[in-house]
PDB file of N, CA and C in Angstrom:
ATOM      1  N   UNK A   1      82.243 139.951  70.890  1.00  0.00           N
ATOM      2  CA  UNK A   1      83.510 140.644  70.756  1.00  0.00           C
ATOM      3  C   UNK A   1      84.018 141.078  72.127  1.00  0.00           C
ATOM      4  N   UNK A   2      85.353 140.870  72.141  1.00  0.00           N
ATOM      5  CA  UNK A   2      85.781 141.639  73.214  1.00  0.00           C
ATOM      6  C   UNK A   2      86.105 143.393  73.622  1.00  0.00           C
ATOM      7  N   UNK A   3      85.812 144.138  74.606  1.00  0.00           N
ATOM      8  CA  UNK A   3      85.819 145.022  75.137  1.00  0.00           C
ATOM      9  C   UNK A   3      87.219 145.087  74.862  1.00  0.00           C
ATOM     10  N   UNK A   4      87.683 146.501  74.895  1.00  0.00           N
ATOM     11  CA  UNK A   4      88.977 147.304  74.981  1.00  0.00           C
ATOM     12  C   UNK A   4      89.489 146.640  76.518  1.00  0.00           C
ATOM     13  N   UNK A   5      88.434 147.257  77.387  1.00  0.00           N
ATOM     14  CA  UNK A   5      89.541 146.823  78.810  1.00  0.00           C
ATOM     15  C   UNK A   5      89.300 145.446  79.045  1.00  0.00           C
ATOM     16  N   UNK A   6      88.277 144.782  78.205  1.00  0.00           N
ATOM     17  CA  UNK A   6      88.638 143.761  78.517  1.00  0.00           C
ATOM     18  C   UNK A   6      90.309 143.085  77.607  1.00  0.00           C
ATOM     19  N   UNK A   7      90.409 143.682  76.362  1.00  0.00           N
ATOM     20  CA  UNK A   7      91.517 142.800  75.950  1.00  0.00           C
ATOM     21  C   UNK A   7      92.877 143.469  76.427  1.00  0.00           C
ATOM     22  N   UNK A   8      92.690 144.563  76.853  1.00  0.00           N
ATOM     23  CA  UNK A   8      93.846 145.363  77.735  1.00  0.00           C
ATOM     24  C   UNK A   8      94.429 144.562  79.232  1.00  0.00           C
ATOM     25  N   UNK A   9      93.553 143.913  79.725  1.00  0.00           N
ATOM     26  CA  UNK A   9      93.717 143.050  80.454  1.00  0.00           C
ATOM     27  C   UNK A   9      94.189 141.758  80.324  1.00  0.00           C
ATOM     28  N   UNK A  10      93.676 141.634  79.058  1.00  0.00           N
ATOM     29  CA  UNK A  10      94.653 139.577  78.920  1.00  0.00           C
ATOM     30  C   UNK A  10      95.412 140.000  78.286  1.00  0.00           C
ATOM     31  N   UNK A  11      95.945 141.469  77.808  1.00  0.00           N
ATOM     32  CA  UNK A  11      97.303 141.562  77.341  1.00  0.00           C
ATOM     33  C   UNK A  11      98.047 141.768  78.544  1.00  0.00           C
ATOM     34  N   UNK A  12      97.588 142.469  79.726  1.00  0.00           N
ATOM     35  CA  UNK A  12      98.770 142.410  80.420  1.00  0.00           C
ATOM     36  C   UNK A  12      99.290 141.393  81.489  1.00  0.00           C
ATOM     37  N   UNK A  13      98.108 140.407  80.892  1.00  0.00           N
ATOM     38  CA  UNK A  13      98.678 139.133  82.139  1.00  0.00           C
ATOM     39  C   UNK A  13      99.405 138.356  81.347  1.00  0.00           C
ATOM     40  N   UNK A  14      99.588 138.505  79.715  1.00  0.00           N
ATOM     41  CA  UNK A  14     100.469 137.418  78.569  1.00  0.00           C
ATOM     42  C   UNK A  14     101.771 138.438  78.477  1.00  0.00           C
ATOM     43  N   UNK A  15     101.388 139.509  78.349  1.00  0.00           N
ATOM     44  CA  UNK A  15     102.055 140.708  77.350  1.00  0.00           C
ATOM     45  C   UNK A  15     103.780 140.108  78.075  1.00  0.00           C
ATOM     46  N   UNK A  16     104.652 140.121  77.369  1.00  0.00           N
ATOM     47  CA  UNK A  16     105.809 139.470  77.348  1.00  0.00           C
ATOM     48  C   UNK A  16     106.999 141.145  78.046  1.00  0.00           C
ATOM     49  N   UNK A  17     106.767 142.273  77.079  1.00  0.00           N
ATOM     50  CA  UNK A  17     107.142 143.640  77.656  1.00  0.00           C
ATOM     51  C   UNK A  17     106.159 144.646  77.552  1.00  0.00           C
ATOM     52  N   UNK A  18     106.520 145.616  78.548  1.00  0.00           N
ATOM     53  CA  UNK A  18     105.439 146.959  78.028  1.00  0.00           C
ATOM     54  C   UNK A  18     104.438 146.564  76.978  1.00  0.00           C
ATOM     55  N   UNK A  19     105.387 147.251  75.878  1.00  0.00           N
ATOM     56  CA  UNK A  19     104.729 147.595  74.804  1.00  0.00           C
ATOM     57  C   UNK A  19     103.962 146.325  74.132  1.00  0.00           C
ATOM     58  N   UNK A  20     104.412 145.128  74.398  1.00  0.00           N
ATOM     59  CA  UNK A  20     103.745 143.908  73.621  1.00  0.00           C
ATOM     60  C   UNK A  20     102.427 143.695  73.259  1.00  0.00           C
ATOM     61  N   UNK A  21     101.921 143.813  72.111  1.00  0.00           N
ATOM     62  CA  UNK A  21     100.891 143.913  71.572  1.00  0.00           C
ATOM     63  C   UNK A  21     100.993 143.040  70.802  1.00  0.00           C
ATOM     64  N   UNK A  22     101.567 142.145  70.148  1.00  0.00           N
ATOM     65  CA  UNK A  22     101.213 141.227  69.084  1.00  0.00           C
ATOM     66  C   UNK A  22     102.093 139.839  69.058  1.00  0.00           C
ATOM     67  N   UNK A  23     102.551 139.698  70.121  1.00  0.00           N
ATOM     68  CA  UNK A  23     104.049 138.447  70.278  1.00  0.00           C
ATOM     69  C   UNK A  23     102.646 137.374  70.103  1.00  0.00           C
ATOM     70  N   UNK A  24     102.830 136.175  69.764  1.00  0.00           N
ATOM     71  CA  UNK A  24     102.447 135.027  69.787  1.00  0.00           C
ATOM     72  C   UNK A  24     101.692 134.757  71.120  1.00  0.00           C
ATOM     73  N   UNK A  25     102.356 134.755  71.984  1.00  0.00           N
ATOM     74  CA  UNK A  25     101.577 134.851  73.631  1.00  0.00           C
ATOM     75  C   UNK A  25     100.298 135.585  73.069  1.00  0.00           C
ATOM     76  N   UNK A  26     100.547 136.653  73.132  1.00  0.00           N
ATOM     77  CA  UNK A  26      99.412 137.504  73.548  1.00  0.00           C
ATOM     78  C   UNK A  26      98.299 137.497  72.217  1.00  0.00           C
ATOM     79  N   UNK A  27      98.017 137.259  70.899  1.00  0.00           N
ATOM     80  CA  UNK A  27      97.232 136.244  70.027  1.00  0.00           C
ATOM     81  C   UNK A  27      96.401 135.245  70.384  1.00  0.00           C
ATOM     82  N   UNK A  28      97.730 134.658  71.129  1.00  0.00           N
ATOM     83  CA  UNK A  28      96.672 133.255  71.324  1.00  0.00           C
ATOM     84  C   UNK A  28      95.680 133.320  72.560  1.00  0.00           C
ATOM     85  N   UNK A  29      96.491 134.461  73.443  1.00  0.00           N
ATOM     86  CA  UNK A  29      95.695 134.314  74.980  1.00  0.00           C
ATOM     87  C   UNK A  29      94.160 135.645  74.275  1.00  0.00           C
ATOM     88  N   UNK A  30      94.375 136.252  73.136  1.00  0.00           N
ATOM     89  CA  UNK A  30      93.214 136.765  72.809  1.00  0.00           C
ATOM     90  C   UNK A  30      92.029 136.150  72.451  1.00  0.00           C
ATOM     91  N   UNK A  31      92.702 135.266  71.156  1.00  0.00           N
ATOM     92  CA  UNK A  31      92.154 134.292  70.512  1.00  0.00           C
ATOM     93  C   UNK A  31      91.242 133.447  71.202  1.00  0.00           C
ATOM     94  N   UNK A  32      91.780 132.936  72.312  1.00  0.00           N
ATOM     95  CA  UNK A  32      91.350 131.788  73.673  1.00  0.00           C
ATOM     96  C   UNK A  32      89.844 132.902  74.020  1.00  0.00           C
ATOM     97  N   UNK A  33      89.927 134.360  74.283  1.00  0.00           N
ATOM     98  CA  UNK A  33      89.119 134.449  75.353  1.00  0.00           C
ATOM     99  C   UNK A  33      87.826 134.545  73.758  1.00  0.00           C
ATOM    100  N   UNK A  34      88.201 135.094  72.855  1.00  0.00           N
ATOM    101  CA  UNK A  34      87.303 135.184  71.762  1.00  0.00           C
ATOM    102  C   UNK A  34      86.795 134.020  71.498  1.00  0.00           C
ATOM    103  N   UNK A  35      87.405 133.252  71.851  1.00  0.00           N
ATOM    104  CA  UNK A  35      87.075 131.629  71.213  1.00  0.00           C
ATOM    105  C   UNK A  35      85.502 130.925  72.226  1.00  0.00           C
ATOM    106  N   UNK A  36      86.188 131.601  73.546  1.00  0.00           N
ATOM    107  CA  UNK A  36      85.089 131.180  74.613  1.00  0.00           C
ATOM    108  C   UNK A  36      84.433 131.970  74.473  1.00  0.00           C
ATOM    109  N   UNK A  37      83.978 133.413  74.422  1.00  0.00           N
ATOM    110  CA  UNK A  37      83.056 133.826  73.569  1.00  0.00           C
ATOM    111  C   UNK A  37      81.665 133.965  72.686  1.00  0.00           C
ATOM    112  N   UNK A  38      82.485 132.645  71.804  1.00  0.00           N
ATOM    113  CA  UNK A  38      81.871 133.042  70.876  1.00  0.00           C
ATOM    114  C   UNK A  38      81.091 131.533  70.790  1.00  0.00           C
ATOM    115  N   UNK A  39      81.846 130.347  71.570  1.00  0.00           N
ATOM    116  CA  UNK A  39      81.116 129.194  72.029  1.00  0.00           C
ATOM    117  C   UNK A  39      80.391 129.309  73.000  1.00  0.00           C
ATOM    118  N   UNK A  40      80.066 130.716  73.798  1.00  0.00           N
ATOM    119  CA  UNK A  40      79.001 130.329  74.582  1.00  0.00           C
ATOM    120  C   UNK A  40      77.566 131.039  73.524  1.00  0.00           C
ATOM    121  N   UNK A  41      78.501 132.186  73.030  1.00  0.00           N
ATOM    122  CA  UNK A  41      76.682 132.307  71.875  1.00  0.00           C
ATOM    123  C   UNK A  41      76.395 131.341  71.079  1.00  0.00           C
ATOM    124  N   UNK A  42      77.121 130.406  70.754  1.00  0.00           N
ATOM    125  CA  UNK A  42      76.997 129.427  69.569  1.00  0.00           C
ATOM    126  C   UNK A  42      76.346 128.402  70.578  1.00  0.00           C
ATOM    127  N   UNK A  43      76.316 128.100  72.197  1.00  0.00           N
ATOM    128  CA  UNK A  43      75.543 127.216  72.981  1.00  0.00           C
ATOM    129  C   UNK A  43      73.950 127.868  73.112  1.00  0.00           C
ATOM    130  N   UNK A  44      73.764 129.215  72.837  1.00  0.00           N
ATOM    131  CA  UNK A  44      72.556 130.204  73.298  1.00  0.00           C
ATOM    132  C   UNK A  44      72.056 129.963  71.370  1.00  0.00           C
ATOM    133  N   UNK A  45      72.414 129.524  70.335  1.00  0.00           N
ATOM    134  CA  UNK A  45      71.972 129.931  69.010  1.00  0.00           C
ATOM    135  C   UNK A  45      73.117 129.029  68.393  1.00  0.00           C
ATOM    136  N   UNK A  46      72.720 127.352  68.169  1.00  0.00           N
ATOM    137  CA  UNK A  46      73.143 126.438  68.044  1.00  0.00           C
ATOM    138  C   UNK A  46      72.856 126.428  65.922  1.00  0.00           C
ATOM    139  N   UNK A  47      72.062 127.196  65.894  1.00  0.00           N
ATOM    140  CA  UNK A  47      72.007 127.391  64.038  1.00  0.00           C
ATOM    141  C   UNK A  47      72.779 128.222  63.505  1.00  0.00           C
ATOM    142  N   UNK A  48      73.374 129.158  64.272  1.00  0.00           N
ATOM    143  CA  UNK A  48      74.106 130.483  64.070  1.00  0.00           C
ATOM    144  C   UNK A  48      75.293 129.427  62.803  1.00  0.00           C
ATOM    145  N   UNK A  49      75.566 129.034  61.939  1.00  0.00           N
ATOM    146  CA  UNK A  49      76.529 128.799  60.658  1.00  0.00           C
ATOM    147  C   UNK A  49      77.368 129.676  60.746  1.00  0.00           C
ATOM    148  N   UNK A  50      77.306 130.848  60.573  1.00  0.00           N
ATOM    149  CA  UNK A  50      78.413 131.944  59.651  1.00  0.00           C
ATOM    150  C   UNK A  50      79.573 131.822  61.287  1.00  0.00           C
ATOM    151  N   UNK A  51      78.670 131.806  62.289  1.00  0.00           N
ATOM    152  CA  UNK A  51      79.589 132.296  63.195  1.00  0.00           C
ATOM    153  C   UNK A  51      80.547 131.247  63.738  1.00  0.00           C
ATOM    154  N   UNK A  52      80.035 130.033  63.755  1.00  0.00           N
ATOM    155  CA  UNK A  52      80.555 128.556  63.690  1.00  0.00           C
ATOM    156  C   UNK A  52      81.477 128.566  62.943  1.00  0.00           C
ATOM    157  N   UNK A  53      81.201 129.212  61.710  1.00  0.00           N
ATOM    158  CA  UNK A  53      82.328 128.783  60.465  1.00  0.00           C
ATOM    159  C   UNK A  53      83.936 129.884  60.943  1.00  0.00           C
ATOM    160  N   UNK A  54      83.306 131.020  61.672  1.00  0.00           N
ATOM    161  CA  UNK A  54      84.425 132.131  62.330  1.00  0.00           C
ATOM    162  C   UNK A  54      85.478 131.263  63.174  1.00  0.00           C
ATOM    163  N   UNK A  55      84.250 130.418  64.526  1.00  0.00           N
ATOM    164  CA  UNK A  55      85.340 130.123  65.732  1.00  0.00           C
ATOM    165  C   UNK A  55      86.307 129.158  65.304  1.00  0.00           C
ATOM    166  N   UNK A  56      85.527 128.526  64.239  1.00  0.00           N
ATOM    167  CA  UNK A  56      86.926 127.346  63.240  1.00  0.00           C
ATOM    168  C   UNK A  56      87.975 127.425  62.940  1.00  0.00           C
ATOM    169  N   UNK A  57      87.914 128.991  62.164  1.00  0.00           N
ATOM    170  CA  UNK A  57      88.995 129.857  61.763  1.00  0.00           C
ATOM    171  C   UNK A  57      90.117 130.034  62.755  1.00  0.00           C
ATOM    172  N   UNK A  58      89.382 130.583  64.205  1.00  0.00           N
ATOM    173  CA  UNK A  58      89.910 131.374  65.088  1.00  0.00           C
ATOM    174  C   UNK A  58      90.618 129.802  65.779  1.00  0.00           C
ATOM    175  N   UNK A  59      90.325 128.923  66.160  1.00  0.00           N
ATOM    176  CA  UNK A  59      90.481 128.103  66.623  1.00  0.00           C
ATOM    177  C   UNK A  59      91.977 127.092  65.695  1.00  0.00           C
ATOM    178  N   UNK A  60      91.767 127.052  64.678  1.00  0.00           N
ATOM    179  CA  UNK A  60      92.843 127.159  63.374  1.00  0.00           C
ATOM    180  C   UNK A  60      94.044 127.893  63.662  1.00  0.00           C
ATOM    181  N   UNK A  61      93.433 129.137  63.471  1.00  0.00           N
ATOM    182  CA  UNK A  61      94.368 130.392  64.093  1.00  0.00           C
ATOM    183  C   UNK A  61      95.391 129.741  65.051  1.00  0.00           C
ATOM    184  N   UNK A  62      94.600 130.121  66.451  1.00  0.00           N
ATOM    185  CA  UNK A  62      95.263 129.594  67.690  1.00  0.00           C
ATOM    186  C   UNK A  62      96.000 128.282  67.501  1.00  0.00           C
ATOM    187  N   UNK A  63      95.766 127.695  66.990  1.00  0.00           N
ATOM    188  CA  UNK A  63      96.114 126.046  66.663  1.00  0.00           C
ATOM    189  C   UNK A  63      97.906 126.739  66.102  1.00  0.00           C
ATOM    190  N   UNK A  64      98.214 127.230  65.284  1.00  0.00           N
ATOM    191  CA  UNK A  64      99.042 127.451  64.233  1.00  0.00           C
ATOM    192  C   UNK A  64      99.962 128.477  64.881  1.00  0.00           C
ATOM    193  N   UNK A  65      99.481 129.309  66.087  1.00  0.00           N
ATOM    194  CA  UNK A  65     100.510 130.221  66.732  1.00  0.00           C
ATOM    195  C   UNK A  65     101.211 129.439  67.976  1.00  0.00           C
ATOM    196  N   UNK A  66      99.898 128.794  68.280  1.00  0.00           N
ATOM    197  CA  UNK A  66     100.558 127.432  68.974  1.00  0.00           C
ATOM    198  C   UNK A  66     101.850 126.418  68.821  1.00  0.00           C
ATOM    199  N   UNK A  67     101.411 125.886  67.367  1.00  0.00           N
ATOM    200  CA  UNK A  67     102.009 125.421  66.945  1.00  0.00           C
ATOM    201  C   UNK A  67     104.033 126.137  66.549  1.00  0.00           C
ATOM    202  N   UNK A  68     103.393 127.475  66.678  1.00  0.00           N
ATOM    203  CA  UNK A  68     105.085 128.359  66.471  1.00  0.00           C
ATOM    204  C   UNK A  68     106.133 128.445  67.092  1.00  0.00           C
ATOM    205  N   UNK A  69     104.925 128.547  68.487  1.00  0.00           N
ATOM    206  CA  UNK A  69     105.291 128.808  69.823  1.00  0.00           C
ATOM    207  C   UNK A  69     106.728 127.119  70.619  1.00  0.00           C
ATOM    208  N   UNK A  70     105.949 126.527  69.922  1.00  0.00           N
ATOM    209  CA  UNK A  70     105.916 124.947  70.284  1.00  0.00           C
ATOM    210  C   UNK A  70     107.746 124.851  69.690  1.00  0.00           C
ATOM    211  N   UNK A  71     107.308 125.316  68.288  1.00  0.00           N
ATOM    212  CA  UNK A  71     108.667 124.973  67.770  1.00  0.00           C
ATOM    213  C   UNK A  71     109.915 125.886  67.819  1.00  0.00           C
ATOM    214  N   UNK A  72     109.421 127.009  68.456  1.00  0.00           N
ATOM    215  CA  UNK A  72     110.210 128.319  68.553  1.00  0.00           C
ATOM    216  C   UNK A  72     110.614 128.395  69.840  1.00  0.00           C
ATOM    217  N   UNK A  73     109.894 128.313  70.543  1.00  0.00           N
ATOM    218  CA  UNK A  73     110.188 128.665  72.301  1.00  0.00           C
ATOM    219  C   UNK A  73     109.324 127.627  72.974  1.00  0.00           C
ATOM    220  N   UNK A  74     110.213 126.504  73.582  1.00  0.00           N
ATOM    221  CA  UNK A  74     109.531 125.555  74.061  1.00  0.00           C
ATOM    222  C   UNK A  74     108.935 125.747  75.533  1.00  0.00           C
ATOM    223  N   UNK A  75     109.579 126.882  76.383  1.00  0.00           N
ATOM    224  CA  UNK A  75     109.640 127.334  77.559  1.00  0.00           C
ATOM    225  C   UNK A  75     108.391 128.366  77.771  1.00  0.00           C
ATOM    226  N   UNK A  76     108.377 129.632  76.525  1.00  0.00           N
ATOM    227  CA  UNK A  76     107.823 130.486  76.673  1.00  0.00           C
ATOM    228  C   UNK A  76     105.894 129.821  76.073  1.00  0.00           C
ATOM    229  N   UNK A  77     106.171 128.299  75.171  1.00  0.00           N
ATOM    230  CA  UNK A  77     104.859 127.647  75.232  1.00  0.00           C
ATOM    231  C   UNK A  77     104.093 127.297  75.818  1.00  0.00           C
ATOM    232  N   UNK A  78     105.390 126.357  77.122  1.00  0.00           N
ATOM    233  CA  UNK A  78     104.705 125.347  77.886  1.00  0.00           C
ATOM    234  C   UNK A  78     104.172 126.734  79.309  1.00  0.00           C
ATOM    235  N   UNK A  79     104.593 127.802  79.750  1.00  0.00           N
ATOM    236  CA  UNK A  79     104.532 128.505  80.323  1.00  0.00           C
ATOM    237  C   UNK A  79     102.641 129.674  80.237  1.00  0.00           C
ATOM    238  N   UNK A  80     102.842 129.134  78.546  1.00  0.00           N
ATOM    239  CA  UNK A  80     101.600 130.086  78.133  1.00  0.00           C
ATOM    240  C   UNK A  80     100.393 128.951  77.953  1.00  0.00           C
ATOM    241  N   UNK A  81     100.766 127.657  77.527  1.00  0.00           N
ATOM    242  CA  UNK A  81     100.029 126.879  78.037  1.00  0.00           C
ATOM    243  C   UNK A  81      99.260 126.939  79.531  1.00  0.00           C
ATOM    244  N   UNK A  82     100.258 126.595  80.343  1.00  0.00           N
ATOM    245  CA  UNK A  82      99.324 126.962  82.301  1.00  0.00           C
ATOM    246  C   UNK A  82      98.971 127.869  82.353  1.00  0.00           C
ATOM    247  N   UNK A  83      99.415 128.964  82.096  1.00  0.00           N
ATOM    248  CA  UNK A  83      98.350 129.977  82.184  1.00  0.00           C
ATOM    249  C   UNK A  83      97.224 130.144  81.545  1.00  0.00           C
ATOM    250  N   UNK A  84      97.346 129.954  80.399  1.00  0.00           N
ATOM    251  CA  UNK A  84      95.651 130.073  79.968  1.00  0.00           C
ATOM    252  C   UNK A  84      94.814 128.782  80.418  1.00  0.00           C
ATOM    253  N   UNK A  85      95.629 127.676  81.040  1.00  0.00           N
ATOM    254  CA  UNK A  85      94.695 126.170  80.746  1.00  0.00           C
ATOM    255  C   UNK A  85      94.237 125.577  79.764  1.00  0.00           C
ATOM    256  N   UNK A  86      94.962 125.550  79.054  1.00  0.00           N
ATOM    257  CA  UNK A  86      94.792 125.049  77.549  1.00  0.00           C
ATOM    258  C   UNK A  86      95.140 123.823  78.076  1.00  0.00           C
ATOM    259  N   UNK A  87      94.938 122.369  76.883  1.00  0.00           N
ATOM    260  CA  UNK A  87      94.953 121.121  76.766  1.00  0.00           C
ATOM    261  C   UNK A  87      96.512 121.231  75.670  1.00  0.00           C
ATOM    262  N   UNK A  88      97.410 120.367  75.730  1.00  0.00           N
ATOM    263  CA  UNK A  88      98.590 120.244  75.032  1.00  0.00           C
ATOM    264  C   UNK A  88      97.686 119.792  73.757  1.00  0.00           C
TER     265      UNK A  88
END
């Protein structure tokens, strides 16, 4: 799981204004760091199931805000794309 300052921090390098706490950006750039996470315990405990079956979800997730982003704001996608280093 992520730390408070740690997710206080990838909100404010996505966070769109101040207050932004939940825009699409800032989801997915959560999602991303949870995602890596939770694939490096799943490289340390390769039987772990339940938690495998989580990053799927989360990975789903991200897939689908992505996907919003894509069709909603093509600028504010391709923008949140380079920054995190995501693959199109």
């Amino acid at each position: 799981m992520l730390t408070t300052k740690k997710k206080a921090t990838v909100i404010k390098t996505v966070a769109i204004h101040d207050t932004d706490t939940g825009s699409a950006d800032v989801q997915v750039a959560l999602l991303s760091k949870q995602i890596d996470a939770l694939a490096k315990h799943l490289k340390v405990n390769p039987k772990d199931f339940h938690s495998r079956r989580g990053l799927l979800q989360m990975v789903a997730d991200r897939r689908s805000h992505l996907r919003y982003l894509e069709t909603n704001n093509k600028r504010r996608y391709n923008a949140l794309i380079k920054k995190l280093g995501l693959k199109k």
